[in-house]
C-alpha atoms as a PDB file:
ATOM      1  CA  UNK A   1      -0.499  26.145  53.297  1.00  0.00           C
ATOM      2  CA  UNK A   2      -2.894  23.222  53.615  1.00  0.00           C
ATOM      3  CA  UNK A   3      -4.425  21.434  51.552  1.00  0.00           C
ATOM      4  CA  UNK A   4      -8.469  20.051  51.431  1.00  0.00           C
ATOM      5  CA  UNK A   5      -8.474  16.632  52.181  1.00  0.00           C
ATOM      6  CA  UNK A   6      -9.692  13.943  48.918  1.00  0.00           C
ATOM      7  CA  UNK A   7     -11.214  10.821  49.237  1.00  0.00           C
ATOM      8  CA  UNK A   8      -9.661   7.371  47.269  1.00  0.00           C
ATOM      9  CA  UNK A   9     -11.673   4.351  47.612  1.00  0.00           C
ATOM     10  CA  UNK A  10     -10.160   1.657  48.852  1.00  0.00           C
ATOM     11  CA  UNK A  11     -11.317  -1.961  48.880  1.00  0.00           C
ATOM     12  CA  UNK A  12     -10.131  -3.458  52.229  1.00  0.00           C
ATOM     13  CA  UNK A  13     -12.874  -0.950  54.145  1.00  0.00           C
ATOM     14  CA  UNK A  14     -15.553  -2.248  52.514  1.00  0.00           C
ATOM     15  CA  UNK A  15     -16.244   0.836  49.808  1.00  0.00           C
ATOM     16  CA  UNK A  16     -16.155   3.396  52.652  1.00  0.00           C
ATOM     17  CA  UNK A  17     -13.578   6.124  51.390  1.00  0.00           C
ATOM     18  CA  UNK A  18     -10.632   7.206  53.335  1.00  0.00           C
ATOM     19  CA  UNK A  19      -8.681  10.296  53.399  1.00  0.00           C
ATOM     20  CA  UNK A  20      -5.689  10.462  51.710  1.00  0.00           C
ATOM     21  CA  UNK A  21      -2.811  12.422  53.573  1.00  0.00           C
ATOM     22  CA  UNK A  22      -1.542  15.524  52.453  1.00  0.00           C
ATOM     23  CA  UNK A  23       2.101  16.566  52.167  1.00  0.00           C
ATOM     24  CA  UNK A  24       2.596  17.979  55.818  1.00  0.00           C
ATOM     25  CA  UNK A  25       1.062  15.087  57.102  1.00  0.00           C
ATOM     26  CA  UNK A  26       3.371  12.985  55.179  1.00  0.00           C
ATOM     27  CA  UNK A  27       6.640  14.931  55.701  1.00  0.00           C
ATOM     28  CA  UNK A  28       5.390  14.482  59.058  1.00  0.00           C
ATOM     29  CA  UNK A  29       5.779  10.761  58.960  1.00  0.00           C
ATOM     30  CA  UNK A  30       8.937  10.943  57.649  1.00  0.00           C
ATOM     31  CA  UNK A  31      10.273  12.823  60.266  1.00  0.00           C
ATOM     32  CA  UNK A  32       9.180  10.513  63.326  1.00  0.00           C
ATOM     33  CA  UNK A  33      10.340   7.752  61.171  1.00  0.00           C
ATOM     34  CA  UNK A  34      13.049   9.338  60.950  1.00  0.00           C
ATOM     35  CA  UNK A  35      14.171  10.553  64.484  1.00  0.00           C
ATOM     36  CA  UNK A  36      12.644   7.039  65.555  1.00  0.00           C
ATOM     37  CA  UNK A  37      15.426   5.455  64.061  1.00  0.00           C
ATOM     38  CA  UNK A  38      18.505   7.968  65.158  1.00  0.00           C
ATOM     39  CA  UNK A  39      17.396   7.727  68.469  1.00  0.00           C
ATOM     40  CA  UNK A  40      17.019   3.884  68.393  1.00  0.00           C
ATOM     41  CA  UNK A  41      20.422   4.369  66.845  1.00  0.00           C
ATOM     42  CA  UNK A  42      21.802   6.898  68.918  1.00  0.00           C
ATOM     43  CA  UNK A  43      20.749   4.227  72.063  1.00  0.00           C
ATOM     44  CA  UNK A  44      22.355   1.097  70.391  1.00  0.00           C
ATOM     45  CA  UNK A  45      25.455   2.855  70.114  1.00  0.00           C
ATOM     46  CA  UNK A  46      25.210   4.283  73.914  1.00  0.00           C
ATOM     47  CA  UNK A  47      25.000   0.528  74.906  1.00  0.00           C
ATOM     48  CA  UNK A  48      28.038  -0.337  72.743  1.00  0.00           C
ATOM     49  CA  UNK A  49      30.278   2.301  73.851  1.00  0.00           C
ATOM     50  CA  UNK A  50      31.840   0.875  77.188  1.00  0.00           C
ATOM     51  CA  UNK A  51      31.863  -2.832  75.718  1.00  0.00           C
ATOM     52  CA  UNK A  52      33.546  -1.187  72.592  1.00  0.00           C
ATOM     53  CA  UNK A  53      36.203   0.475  74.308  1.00  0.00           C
ATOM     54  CA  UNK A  54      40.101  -0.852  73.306  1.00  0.00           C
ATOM     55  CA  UNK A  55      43.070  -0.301  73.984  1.00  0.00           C
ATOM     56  CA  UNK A  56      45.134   2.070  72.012  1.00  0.00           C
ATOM     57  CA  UNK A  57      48.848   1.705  71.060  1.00  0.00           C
ATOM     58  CA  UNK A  58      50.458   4.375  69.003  1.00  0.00           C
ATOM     59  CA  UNK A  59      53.942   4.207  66.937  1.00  0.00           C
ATOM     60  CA  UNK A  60      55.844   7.176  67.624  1.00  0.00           C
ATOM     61  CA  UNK A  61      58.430   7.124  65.329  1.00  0.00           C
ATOM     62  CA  UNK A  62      61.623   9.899  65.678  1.00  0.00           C
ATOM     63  CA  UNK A  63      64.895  10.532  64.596  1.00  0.00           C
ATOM     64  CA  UNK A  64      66.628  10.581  68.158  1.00  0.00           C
ATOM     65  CA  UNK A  65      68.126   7.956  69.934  1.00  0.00           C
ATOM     66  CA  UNK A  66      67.434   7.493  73.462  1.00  0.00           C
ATOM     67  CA  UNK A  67      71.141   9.234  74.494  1.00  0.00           C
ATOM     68  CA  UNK A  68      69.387  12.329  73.035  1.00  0.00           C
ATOM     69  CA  UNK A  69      67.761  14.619  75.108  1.00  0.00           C
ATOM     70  CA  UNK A  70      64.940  14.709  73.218  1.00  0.00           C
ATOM     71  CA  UNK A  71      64.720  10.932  72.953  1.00  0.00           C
ATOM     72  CA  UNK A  72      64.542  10.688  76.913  1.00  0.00           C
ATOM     73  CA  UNK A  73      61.853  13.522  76.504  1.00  0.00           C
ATOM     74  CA  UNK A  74      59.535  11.339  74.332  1.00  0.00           C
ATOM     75  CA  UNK A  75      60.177   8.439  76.284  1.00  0.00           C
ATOM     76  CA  UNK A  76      59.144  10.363  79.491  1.00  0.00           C
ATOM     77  CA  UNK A  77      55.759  11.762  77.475  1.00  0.00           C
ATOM     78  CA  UNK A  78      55.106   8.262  76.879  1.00  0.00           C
ATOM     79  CA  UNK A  79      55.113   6.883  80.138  1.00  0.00           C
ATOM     80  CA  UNK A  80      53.632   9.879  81.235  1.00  0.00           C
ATOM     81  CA  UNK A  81      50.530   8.964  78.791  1.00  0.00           C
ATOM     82  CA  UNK A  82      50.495   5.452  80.045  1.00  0.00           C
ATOM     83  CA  UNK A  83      50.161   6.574  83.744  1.00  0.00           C
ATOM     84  CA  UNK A  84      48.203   9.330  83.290  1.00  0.00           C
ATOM     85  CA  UNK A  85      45.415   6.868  81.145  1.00  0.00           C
ATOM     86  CA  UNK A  86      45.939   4.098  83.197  1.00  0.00           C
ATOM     87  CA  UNK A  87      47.621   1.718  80.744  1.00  0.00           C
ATOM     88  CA  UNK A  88      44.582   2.579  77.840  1.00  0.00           C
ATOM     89  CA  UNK A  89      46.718   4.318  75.476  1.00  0.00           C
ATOM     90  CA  UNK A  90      50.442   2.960  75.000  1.00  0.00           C
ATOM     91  CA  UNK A  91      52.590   4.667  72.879  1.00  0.00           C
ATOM     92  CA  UNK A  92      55.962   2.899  71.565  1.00  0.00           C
ATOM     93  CA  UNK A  93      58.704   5.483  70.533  1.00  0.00           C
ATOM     94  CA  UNK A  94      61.258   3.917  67.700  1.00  0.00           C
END
């Protein structure tokens, strides 16, 4: 649906009317404004990402002691993780 375009007189063109917008033209505008700024933001964090990047150590806390099999199981996965990530993600079983 569109609507006919009206005329407001404004002062800075010198009593020559302009045309206001209507409501698609200013959804519109809200839109590019809009995706204008996610992508800017979407960008800004793309840049960030590999300066960002950490690395991770994780508490694993259980119940078994390392005579356990299950102890030397979660002490194996956790090597495991640090080889396999090359030293990014250290986990610490207690």
């Amino acid at each position: 649906m569109s609507q006919a375009l009206t005329f407001q007189a404004d002062p800075d063109r010198a009593g020559r009317p302009r045309p206001r917008r209507t409501i698609e033209e200013d959804s519109m505008l809200h839109r590019r404004t809009l995706l204008a700024a996610g992508t800017g933001a979407l960008a800004a964090t793309a840049a960030a990402a590999p300066v960002a990047r950490a690395q991770t150590a994780w508490r694993f806390a259980t119940p078994y002691p390392d005579s356990n099999y299950v102890g030397r199981n979660n002490k194996q996965f956790a090597e495991d993780v640090r080889a396999a990530t090359g030293g990014a993600v250290q986990i610490q079983c207690r």
